[in-house]
PDB file of N, CA and C in Angstrom:
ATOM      1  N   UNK A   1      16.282 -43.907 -23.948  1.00  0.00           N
ATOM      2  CA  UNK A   1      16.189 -42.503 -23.578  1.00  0.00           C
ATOM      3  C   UNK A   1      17.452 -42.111 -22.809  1.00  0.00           C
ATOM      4  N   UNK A   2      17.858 -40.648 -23.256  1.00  0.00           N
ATOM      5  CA  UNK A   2      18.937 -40.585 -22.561  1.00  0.00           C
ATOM      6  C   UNK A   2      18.537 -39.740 -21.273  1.00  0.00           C
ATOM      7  N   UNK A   3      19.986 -40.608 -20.488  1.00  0.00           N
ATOM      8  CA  UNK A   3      19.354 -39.850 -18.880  1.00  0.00           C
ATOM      9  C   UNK A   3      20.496 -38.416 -18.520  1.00  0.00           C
ATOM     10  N   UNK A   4      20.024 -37.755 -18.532  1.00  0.00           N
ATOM     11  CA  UNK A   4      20.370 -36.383 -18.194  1.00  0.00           C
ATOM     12  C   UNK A   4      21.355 -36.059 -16.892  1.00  0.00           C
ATOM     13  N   UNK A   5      22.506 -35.555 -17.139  1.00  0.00           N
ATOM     14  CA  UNK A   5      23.473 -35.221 -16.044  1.00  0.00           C
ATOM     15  C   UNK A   5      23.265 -34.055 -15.394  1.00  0.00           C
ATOM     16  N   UNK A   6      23.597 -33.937 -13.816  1.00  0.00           N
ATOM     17  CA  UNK A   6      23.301 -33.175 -13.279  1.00  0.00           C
ATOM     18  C   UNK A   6      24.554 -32.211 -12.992  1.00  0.00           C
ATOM     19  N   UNK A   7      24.388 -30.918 -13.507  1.00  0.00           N
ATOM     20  CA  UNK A   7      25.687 -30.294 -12.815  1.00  0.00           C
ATOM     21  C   UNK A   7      25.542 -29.337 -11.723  1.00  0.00           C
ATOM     22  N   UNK A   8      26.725 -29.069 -11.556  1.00  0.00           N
ATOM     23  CA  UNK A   8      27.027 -27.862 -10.063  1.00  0.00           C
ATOM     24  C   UNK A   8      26.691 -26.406 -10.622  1.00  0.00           C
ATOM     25  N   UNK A   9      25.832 -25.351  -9.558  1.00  0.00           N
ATOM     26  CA  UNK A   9      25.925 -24.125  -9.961  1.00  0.00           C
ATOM     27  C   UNK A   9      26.921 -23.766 -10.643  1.00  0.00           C
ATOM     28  N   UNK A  10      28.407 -24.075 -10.589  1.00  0.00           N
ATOM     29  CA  UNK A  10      29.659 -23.701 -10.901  1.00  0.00           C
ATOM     30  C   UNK A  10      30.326 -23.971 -12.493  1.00  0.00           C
ATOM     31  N   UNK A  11      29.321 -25.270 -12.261  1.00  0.00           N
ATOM     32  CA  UNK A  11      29.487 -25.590 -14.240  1.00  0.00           C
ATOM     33  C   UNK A  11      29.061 -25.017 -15.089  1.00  0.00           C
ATOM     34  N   UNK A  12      27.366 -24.877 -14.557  1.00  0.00           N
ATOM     35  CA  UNK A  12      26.405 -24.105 -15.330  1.00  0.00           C
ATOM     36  C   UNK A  12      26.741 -22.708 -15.730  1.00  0.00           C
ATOM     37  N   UNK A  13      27.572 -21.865 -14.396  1.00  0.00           N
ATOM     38  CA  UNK A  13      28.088 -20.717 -14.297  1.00  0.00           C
ATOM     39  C   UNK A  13      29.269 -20.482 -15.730  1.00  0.00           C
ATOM     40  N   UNK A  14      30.000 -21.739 -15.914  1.00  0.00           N
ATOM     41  CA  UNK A  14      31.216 -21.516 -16.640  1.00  0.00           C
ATOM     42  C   UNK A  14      30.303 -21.712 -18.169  1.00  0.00           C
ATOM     43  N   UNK A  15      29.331 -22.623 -18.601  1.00  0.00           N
ATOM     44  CA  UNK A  15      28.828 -23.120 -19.747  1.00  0.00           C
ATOM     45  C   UNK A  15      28.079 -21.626 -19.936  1.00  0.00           C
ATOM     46  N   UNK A  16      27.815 -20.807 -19.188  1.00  0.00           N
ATOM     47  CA  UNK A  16      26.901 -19.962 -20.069  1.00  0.00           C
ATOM     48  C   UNK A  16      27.677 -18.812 -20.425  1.00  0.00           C
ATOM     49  N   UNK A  17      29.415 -19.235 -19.659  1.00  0.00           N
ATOM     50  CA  UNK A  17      30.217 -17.557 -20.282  1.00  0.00           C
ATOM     51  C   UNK A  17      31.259 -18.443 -21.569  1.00  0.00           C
ATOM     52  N   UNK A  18      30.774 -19.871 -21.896  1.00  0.00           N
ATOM     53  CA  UNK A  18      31.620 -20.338 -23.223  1.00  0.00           C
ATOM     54  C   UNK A  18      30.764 -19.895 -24.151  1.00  0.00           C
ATOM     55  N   UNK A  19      31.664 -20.157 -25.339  1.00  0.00           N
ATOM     56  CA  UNK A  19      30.620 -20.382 -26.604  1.00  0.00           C
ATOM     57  C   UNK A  19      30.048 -21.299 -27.212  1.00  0.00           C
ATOM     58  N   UNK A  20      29.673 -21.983 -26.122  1.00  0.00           N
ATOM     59  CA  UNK A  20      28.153 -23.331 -26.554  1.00  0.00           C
ATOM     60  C   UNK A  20      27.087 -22.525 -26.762  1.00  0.00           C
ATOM     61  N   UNK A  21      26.558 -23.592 -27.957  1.00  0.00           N
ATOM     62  CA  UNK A  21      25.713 -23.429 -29.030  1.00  0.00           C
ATOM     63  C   UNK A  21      24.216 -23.244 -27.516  1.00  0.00           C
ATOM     64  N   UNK A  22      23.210 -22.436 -27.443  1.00  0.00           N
ATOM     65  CA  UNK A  22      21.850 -22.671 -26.840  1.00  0.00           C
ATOM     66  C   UNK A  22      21.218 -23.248 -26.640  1.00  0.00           C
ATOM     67  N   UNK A  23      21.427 -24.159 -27.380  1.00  0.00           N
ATOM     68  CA  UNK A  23      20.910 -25.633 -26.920  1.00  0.00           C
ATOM     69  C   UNK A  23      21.284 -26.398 -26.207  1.00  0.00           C
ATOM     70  N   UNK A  24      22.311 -26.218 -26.073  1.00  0.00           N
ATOM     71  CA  UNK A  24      23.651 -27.349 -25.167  1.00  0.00           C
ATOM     72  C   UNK A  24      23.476 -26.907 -23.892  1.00  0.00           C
ATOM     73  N   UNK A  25      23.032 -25.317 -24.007  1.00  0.00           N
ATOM     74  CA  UNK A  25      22.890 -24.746 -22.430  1.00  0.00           C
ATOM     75  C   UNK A  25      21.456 -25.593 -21.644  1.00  0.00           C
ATOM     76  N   UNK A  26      20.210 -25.116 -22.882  1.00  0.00           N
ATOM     77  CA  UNK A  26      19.061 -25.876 -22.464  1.00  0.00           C
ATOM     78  C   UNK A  26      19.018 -27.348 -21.862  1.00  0.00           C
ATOM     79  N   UNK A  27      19.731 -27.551 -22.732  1.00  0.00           N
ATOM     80  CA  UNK A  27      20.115 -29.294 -22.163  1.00  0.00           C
ATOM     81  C   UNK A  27      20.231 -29.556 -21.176  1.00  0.00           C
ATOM     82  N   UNK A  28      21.508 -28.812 -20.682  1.00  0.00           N
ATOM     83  CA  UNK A  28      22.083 -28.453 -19.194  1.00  0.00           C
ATOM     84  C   UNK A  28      21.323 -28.576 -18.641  1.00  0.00           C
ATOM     85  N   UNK A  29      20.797 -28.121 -18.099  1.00  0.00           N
ATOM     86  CA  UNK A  29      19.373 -26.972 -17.297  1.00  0.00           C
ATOM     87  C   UNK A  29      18.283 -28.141 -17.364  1.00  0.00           C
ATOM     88  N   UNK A  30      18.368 -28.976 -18.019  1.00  0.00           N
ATOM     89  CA  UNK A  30      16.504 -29.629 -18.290  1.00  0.00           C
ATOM     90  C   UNK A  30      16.333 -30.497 -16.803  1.00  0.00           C
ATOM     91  N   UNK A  31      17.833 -30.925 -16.187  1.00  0.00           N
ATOM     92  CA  UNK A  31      17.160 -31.548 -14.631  1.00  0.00           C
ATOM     93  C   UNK A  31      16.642 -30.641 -14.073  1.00  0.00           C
ATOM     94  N   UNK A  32      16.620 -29.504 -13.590  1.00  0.00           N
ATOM     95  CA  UNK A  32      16.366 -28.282 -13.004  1.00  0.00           C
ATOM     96  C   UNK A  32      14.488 -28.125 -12.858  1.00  0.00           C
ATOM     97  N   UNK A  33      14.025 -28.579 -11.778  1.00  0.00           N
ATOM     98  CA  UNK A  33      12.537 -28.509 -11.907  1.00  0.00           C
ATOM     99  C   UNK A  33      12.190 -27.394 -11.004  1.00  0.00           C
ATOM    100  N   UNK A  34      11.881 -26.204 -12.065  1.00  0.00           N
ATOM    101  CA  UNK A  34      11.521 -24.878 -11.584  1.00  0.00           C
ATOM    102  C   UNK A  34      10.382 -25.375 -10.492  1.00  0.00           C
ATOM    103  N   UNK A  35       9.320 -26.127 -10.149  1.00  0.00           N
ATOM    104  CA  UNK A  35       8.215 -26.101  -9.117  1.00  0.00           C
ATOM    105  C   UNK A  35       8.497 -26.505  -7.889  1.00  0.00           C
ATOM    106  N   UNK A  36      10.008 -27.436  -7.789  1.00  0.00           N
ATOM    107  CA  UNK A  36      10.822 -27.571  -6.377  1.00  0.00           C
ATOM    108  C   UNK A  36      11.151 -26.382  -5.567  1.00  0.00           C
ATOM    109  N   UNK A  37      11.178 -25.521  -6.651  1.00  0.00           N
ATOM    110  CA  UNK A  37      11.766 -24.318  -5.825  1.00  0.00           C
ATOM    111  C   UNK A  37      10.713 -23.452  -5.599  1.00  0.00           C
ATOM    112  N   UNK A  38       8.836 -23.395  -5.718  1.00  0.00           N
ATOM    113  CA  UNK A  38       7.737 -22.884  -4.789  1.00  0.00           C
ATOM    114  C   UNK A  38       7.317 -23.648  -4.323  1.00  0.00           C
ATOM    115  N   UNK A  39       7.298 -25.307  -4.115  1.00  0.00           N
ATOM    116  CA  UNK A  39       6.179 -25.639  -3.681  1.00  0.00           C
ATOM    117  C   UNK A  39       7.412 -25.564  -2.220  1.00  0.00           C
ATOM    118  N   UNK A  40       6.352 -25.909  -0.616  1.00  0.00           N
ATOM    119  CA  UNK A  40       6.493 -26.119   0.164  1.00  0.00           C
ATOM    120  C   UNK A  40       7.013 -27.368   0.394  1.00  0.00           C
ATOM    121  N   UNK A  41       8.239 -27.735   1.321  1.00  0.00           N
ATOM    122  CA  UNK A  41       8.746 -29.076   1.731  1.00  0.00           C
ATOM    123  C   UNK A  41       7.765 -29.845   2.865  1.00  0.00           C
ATOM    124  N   UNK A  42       7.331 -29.295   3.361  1.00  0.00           N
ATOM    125  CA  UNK A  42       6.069 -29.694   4.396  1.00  0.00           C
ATOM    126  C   UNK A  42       4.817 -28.770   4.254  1.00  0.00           C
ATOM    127  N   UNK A  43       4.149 -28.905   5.234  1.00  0.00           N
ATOM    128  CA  UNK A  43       2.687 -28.025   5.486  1.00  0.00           C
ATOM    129  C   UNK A  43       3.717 -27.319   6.740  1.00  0.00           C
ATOM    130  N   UNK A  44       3.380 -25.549   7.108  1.00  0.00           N
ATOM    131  CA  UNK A  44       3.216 -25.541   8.210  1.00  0.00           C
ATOM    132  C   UNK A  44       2.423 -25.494   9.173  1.00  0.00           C
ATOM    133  N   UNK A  45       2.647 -25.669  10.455  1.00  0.00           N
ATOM    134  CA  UNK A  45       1.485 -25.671  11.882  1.00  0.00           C
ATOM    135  C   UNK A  45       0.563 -24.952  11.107  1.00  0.00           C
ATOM    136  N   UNK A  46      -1.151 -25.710  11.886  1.00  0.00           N
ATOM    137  CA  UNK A  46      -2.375 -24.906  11.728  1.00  0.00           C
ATOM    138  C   UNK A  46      -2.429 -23.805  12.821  1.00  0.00           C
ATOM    139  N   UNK A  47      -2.792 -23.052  11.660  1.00  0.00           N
ATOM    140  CA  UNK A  47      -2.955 -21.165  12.429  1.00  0.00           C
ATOM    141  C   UNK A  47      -2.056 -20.296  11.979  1.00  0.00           C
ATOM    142  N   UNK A  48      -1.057 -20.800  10.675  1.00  0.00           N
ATOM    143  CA  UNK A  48       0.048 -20.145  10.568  1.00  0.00           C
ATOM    144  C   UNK A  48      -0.218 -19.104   9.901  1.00  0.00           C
ATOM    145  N   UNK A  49      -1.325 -19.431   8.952  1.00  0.00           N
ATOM    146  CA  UNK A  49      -1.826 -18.147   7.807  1.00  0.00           C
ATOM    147  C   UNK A  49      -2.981 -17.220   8.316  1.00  0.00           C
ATOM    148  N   UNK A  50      -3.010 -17.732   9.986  1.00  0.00           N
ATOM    149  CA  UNK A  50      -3.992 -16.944  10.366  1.00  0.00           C
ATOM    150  C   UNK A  50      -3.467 -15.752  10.655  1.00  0.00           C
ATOM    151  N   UNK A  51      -2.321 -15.828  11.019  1.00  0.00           N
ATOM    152  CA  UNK A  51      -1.737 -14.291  11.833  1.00  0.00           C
ATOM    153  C   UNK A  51      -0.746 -13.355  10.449  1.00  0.00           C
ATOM    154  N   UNK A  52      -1.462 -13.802   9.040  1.00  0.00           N
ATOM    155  CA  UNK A  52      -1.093 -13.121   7.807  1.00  0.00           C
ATOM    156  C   UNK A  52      -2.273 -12.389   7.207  1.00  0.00           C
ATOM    157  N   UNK A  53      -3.264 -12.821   8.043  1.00  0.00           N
ATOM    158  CA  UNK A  53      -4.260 -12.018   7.182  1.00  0.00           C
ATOM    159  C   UNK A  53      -4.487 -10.106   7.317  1.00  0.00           C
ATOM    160  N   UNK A  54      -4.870 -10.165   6.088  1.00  0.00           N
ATOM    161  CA  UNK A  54      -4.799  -8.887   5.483  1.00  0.00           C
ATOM    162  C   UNK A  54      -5.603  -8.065   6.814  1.00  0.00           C
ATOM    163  N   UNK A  55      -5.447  -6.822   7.395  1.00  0.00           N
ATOM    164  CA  UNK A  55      -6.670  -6.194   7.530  1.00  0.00           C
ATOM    165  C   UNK A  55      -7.382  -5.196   6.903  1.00  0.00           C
ATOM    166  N   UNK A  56      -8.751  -5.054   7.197  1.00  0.00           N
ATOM    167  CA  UNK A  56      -9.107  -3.805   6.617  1.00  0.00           C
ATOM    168  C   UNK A  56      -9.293  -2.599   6.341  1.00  0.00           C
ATOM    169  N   UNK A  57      -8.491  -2.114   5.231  1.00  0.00           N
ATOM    170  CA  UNK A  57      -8.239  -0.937   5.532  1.00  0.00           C
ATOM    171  C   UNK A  57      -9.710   0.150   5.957  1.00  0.00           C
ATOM    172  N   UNK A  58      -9.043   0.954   7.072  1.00  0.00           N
ATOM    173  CA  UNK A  58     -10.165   1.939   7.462  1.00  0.00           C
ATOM    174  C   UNK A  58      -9.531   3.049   7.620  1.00  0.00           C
ATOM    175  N   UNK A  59      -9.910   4.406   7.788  1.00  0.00           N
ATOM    176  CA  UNK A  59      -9.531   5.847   7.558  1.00  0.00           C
ATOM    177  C   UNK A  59      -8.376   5.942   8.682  1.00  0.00           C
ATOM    178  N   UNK A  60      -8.823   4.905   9.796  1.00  0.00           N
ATOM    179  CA  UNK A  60      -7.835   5.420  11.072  1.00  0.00           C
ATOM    180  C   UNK A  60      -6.510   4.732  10.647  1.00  0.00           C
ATOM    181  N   UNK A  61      -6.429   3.412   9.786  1.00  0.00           N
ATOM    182  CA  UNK A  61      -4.819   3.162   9.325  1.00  0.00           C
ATOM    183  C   UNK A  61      -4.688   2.912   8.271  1.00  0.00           C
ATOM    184  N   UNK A  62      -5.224   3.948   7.014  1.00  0.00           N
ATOM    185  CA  UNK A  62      -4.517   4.208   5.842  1.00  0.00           C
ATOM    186  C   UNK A  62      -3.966   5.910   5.978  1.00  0.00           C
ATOM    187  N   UNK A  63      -4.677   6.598   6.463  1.00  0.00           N
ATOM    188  CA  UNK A  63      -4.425   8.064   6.432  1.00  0.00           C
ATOM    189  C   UNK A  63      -3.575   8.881   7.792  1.00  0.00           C
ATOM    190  N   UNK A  64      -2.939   9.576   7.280  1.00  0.00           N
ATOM    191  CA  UNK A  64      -2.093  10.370   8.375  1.00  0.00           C
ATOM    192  C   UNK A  64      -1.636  11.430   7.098  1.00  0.00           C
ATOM    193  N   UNK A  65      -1.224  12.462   8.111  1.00  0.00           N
ATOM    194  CA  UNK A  65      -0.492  13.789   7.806  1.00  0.00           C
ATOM    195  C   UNK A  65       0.783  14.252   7.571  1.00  0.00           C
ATOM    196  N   UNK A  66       1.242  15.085   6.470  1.00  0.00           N
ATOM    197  CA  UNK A  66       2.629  15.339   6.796  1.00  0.00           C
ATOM    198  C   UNK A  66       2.577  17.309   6.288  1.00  0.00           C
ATOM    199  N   UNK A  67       3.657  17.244   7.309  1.00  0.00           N
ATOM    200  CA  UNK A  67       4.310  18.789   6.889  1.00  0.00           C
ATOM    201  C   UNK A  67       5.503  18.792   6.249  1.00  0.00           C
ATOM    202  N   UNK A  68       5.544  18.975   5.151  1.00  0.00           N
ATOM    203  CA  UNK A  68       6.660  19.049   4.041  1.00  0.00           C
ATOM    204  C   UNK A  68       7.956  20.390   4.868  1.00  0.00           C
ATOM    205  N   UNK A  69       8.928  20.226   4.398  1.00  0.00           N
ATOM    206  CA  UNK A  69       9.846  21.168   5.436  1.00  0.00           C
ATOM    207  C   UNK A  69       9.667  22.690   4.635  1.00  0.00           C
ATOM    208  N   UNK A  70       8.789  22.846   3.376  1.00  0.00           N
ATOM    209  CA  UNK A  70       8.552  24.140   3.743  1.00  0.00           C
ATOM    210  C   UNK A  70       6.996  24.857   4.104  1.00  0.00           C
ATOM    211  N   UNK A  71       6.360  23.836   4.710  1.00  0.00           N
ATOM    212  CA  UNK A  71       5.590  24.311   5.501  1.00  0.00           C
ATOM    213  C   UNK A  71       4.283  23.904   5.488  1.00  0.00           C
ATOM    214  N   UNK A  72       4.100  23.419   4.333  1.00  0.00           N
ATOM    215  CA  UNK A  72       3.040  22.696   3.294  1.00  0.00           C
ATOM    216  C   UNK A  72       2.470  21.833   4.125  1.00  0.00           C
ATOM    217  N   UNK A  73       1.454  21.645   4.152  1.00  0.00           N
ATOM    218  CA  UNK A  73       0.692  20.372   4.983  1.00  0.00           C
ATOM    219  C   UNK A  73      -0.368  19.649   4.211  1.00  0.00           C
ATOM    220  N   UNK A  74      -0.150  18.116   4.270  1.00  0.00           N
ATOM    221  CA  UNK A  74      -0.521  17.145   3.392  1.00  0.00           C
ATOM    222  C   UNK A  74      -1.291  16.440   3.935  1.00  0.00           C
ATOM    223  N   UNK A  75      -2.289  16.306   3.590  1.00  0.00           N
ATOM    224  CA  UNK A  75      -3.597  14.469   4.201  1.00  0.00           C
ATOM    225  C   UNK A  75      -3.124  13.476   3.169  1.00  0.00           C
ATOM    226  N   UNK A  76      -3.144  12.635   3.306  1.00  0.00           N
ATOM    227  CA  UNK A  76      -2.436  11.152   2.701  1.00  0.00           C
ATOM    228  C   UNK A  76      -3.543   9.899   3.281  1.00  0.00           C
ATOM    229  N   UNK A  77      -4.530   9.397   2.412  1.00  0.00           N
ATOM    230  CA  UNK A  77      -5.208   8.530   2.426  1.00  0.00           C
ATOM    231  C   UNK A  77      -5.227   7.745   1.336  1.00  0.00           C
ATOM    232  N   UNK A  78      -4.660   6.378   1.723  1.00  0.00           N
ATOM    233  CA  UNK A  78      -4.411   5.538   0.513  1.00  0.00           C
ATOM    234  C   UNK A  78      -3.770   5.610  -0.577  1.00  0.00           C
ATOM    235  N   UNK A  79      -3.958   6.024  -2.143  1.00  0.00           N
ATOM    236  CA  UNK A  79      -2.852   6.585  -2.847  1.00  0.00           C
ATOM    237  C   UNK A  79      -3.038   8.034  -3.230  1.00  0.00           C
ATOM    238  N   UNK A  80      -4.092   8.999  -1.672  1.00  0.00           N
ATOM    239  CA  UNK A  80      -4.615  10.015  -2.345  1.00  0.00           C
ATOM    240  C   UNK A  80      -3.918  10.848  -1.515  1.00  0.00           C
ATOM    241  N   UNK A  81      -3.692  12.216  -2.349  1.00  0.00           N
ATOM    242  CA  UNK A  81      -2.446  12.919  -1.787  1.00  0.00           C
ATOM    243  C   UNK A  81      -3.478  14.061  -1.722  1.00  0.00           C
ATOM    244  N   UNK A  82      -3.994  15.050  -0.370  1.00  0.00           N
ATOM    245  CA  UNK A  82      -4.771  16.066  -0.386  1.00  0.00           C
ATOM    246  C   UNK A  82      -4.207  17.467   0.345  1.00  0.00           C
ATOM    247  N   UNK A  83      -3.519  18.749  -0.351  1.00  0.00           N
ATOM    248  CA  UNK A  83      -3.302  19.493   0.361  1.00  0.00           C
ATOM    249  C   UNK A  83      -3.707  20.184   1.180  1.00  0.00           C
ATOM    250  N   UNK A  84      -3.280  20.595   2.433  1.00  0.00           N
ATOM    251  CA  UNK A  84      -4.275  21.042   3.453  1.00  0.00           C
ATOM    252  C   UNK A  84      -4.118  22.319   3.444  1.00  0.00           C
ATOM    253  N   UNK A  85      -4.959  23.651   3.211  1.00  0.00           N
ATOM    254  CA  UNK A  85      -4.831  25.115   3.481  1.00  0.00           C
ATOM    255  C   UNK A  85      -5.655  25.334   4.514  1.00  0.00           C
ATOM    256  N   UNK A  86      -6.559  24.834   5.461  1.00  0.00           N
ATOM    257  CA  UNK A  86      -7.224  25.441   6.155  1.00  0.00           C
ATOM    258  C   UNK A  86      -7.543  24.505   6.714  1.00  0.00           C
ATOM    259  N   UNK A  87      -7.630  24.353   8.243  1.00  0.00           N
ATOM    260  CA  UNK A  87      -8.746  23.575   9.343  1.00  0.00           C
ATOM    261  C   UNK A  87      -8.721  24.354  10.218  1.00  0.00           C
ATOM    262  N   UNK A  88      -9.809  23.565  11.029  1.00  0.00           N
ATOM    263  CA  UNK A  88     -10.886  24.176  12.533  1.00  0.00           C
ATOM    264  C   UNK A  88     -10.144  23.877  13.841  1.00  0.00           C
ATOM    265  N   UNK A  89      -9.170  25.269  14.147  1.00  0.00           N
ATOM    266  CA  UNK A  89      -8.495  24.738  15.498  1.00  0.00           C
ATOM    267  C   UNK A  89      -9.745  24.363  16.887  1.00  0.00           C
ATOM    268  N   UNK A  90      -9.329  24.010  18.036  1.00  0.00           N
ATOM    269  CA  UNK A  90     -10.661  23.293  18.845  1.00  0.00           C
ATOM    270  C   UNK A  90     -10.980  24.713  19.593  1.00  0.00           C
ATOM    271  N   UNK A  91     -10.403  26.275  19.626  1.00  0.00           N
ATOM    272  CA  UNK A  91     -10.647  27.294  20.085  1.00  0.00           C
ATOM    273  C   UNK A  91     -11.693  28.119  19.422  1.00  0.00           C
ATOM    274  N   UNK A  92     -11.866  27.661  17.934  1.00  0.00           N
ATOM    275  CA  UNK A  92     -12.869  28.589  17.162  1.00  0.00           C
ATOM    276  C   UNK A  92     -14.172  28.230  17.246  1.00  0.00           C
ATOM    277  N   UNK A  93     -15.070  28.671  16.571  1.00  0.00           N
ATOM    278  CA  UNK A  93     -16.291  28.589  16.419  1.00  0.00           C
ATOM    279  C   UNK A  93     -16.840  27.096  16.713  1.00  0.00           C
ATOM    280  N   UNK A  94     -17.949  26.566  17.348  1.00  0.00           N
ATOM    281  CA  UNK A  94     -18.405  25.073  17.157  1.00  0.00           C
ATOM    282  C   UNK A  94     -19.316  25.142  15.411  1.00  0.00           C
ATOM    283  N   UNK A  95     -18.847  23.901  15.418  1.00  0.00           N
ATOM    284  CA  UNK A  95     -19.817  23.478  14.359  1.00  0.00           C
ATOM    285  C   UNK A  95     -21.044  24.096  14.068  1.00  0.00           C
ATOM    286  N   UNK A  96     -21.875  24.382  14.950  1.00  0.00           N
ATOM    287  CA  UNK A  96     -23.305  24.495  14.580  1.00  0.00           C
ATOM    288  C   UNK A  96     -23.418  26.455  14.572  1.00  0.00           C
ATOM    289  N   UNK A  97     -22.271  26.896  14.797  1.00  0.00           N
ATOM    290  CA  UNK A  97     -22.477  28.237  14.820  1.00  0.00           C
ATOM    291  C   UNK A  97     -22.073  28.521  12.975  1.00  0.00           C
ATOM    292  N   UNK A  98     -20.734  27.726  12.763  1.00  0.00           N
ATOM    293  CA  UNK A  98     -20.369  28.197  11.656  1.00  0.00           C
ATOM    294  C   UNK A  98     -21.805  27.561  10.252  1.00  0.00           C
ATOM    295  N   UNK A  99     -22.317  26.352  10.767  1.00  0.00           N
ATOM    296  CA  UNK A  99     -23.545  26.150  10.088  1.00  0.00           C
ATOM    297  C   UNK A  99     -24.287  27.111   9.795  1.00  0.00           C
ATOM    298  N   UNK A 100     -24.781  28.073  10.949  1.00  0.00           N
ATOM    299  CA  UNK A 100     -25.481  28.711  10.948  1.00  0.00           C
ATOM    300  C   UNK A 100     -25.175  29.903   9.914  1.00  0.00           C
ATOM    301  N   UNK A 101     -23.792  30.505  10.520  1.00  0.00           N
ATOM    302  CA  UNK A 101     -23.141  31.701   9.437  1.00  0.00           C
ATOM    303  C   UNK A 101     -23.504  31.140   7.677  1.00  0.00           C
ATOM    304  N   UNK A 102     -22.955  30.377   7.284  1.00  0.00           N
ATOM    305  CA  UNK A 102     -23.419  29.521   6.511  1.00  0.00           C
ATOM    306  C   UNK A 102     -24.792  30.188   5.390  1.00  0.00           C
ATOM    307  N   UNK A 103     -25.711  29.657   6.592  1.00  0.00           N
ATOM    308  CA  UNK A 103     -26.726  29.474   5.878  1.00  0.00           C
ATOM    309  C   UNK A 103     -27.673  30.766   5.769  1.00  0.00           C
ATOM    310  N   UNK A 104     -27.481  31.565   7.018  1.00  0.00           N
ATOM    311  CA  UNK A 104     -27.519  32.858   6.694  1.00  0.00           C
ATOM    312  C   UNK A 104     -26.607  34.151   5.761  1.00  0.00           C
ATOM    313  N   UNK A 105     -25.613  33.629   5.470  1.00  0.00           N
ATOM    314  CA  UNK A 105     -25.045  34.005   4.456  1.00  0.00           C
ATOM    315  C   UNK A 105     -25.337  33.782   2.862  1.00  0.00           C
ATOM    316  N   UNK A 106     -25.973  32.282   3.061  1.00  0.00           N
ATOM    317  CA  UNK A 106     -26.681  31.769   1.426  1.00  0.00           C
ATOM    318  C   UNK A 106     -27.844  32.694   1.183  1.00  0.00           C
ATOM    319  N   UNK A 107     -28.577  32.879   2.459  1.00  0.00           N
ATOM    320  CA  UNK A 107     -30.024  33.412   2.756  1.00  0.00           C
ATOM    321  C   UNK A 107     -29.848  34.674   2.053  1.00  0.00           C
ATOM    322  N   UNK A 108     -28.793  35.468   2.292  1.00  0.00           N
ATOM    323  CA  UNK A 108     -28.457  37.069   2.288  1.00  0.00           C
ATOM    324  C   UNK A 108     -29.140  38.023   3.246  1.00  0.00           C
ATOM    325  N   UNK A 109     -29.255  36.860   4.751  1.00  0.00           N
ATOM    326  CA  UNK A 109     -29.786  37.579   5.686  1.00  0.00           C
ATOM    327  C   UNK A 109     -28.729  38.263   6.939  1.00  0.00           C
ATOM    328  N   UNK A 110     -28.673  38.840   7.219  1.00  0.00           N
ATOM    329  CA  UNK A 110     -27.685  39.790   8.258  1.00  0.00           C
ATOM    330  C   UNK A 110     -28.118  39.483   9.644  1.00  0.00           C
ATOM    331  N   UNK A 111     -29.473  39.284  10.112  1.00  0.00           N
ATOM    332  CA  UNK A 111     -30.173  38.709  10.827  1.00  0.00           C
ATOM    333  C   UNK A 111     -29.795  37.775  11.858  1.00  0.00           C
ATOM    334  N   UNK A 112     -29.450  38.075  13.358  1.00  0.00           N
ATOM    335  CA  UNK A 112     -29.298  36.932  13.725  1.00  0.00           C
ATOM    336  C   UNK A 112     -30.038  35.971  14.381  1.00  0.00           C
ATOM    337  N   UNK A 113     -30.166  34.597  15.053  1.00  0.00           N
ATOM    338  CA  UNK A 113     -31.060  34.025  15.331  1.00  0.00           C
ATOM    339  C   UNK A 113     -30.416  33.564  16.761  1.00  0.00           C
ATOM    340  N   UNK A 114     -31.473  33.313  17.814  1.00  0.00           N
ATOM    341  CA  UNK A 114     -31.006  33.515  19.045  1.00  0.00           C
ATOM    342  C   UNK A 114     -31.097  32.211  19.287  1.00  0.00           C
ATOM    343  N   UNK A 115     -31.416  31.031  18.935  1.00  0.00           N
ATOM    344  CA  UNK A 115     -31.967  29.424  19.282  1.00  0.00           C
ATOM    345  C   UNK A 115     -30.757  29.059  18.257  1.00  0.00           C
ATOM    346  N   UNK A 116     -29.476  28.593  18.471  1.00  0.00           N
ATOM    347  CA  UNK A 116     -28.189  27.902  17.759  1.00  0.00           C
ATOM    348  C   UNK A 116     -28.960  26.275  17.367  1.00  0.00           C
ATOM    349  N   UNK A 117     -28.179  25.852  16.413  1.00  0.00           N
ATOM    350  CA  UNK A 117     -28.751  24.281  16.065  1.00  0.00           C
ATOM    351  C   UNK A 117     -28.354  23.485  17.015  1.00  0.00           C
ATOM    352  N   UNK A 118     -28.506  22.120  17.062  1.00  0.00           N
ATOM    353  CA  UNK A 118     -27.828  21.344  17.973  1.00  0.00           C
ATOM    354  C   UNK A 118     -27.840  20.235  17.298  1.00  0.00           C
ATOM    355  N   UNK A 119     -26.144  20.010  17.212  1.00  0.00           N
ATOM    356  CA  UNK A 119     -25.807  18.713  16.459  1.00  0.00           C
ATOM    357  C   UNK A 119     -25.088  17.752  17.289  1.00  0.00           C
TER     358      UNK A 119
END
């Protein structure tokens, strides 16, 4: 069996800008053991893959906001892109009033009610 020569990046570099036949290149190349170059040379320290783990994504760190520079305002959760035209500044109505408008509006009642919900 023949035993296979090893060459320098620099040879290999020059053999693949000649005009040798593809095979001659393969040849070249056959010491070359592509799995030297993923596997690990050691183990590292225990705990190392502990401080890689994934976390899970939750609403508070996949999503945030942007204002586009002409004025546009965007929700961005995960790969979901949602334009924003309207929210509840903390000066307007509470929740349980605009509920109420709401549902007296579905009603088609004009009517108001003096006992608000409580949520």
């Amino acid at each position: 069996m023949k035993k296979n020569k090893t060459y320098t990046v620099t040879q290999l570099n020059k053999m693949m800008h000649s005009d040798l036949p593809l095979w001659k290149l393969i040849e070249a190349c056959a010491f070359i053991d592509i799995c030297d170059c993923y596997e690990p040379m050691e183990l590292p320290p225990d705990g190392t893959f502990d401080t890689f783990k994934e976390i899970e994504p939750t609403l508070e760190n996949t999503s945030y906001y942007v204002t586009m520079p002409d004025g546009t305002k965007y929700f961005y959760c995960g790969n979901t892109r949602i334009k924003v035209s309207e929210y509840f500044a903390s000066e307007d109505k509470p929740m349980d009033k605009l509920i109420e408008n709401v549902v007296r509006f579905s009603a088609g009642s004009t009517a108001t009610v003096q006992n608000s919900m409580i949520c």
